[in-house]
Protein backbone atom coordinates (compact mmCIF):
# COMPACT_ATOMS: atom_id res chain seq x y z
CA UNK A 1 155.06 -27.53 -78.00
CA UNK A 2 152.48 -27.25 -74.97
CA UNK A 3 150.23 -29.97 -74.91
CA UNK A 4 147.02 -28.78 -72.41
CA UNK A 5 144.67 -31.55 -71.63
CA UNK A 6 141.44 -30.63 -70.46
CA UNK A 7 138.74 -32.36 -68.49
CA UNK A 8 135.08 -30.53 -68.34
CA UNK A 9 134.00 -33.81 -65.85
CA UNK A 10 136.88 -32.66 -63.33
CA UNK A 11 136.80 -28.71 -63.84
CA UNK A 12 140.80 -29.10 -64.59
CA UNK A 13 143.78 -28.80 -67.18
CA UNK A 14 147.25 -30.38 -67.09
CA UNK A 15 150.03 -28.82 -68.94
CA UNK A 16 152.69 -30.93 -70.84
CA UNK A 17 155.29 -29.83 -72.63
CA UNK A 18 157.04 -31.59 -75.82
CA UNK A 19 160.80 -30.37 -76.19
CA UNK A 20 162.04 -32.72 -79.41
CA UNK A 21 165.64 -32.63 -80.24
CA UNK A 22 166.75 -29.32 -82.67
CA UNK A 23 168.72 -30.06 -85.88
CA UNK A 24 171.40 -27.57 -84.59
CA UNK A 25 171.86 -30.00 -81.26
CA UNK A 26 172.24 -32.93 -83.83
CA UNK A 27 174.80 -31.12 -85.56
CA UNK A 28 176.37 -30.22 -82.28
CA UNK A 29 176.87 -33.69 -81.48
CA UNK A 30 178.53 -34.79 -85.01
CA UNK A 31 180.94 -31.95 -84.27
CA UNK A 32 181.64 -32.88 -80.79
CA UNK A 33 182.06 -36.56 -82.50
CA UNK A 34 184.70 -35.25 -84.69
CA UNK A 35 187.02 -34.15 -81.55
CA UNK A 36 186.27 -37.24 -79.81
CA UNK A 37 187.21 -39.36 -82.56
CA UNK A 38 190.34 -36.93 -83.87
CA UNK A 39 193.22 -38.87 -84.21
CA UNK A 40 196.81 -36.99 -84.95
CA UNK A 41 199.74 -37.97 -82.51
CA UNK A 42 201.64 -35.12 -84.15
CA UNK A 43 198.85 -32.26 -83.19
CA UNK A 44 199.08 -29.93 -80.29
CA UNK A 45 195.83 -28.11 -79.88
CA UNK A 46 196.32 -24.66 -79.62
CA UNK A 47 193.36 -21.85 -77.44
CA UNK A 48 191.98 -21.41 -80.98
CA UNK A 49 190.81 -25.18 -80.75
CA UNK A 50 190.07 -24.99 -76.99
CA UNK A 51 188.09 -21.96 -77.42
CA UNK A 52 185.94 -23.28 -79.98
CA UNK A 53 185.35 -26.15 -78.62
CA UNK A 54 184.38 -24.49 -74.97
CA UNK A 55 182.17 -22.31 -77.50
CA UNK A 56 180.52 -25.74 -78.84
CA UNK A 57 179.88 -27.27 -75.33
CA UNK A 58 178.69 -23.96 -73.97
CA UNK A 59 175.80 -24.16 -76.90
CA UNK A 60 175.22 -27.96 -76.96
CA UNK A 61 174.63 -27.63 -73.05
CA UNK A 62 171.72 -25.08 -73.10
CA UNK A 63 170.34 -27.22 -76.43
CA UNK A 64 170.54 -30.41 -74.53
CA UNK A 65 168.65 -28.73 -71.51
CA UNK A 66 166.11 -27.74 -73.37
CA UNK A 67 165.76 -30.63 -75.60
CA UNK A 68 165.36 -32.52 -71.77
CA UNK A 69 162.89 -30.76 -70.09
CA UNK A 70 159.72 -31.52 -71.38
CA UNK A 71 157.33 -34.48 -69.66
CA UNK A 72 156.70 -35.74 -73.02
CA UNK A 73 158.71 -38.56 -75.07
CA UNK A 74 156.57 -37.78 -78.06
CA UNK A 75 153.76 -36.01 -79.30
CA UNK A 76 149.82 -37.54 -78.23
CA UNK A 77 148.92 -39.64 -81.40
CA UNK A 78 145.24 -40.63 -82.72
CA UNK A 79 144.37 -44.02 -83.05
CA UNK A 80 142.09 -43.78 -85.81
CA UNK A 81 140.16 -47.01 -85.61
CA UNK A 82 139.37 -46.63 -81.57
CA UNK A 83 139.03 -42.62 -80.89
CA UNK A 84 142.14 -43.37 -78.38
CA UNK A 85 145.02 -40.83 -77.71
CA UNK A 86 148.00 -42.66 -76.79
CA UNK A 87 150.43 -40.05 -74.79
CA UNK A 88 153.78 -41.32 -73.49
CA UNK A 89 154.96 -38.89 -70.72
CA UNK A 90 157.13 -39.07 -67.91
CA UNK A 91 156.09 -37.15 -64.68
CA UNK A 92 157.48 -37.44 -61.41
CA UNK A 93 156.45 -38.87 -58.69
CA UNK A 94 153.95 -36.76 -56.23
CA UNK A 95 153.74 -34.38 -59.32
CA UNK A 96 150.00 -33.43 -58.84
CA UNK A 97 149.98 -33.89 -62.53
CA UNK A 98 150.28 -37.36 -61.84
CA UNK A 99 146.71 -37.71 -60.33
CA UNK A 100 144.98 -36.03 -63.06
CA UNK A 101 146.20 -37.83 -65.86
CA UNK A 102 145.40 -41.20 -63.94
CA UNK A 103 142.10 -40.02 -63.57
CA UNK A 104 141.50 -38.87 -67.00
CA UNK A 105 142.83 -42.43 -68.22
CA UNK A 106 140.33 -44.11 -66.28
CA UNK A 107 137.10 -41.90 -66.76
CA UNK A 108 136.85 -42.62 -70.26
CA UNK A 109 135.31 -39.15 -70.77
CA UNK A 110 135.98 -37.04 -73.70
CA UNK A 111 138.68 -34.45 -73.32
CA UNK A 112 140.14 -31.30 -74.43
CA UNK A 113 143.54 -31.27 -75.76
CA UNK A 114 145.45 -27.54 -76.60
CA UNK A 115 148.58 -27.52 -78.73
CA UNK A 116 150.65 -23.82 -78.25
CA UNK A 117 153.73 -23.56 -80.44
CA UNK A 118 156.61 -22.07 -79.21
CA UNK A 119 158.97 -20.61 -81.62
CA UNK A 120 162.78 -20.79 -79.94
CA UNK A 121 164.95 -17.79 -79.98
CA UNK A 122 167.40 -16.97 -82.68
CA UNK A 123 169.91 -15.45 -79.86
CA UNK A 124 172.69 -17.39 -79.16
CA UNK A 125 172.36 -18.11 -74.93
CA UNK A 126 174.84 -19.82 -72.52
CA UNK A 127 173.36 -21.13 -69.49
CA UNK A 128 170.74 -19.26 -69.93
CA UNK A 129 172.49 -15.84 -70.44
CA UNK A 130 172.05 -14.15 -73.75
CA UNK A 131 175.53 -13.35 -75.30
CA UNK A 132 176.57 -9.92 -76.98
C-alpha cells in the first residue's frame, strides 16, 4: 500500500509505502525451519534436496525484500477520541521526506492522506527476474 500525505498549507505530498509480510513468506520461513531443525544422522541429502531448497531461498529472498522496503512499520491509525493519525515510519536520515513530515507534525493543520493498493504479481521472480 502507498500511503500519500498531503499538505494544502505547504503546496506538497510525501509518499510512503507499507510492504506487510505475505502469508507465502510466512510459510517460507516454517519450511526453511524444517531444514534447519532436520535431524537424521543417517541422511545424505541428495541435488533433489539442494535444489529445492536453493529454489526456496531464491523465493524467500525476493519476498523478504519486498516485505523490507517500505518506510512504514504499520499502517496510519485514527485515534477516534482526538482526530490524531498516529504513523510509525522509518525514513532515513537527509531523506527530504524527513522535513516534511516534521513539519506536518508540528503545523497541526489538516491533511490529505491517499491510500493506492498494489496488487503483487502472481509470477514467480528471482532477484527480480521473472522465471519461465
Amino acid at each position: 500500500m502507498i500511503f500519500t500525505f498531503s499538505s494544502p498549507k505547504l503546496n506538497a505530498e510525501c509518499a510512503l509505502m507499507y510492504t506487510p509480510v505475505s502469508s507465502r513468506l510466512q510459510e517460507i520461513t516454517c519450511r526453511l525451519g524444517d531444514y534447519l531443525h532436520f535431524s537424521n544422522g543417517n541422511f545424505d541429502p541428495g541435488l533433489t534436496w539442494w535444489n529445492h531448497l536453493r529454489d526456496i531461498l531464491d523465493e524467500g529472498y525476493g519476498e523478504l525484500l519486498l516485505a523490507n522496503s517500505g518506510e512504514l512499520v504499520g499502517v496510519p491509525l485514527l485515534h477516534r477520541t482526538t482526530g490524531r493519525i498516529n504513523v510509525r515510519a522509518v525514513i532515513p536520515k537527509g531523506d527530504p521526506r524527513e522535513n516534511f513530515i516534521a513539519e506536518l507534525t508540528t503545523s497541526g493543520e489538516g491533511h490529505v492522506i491517499n491510500v493506492q493498493f498494489i496488487e503483487p504479481s502472481t509470477s514467480k521472480k528471482t532477484f527480480g527476474i521473472e522465471e519461465n
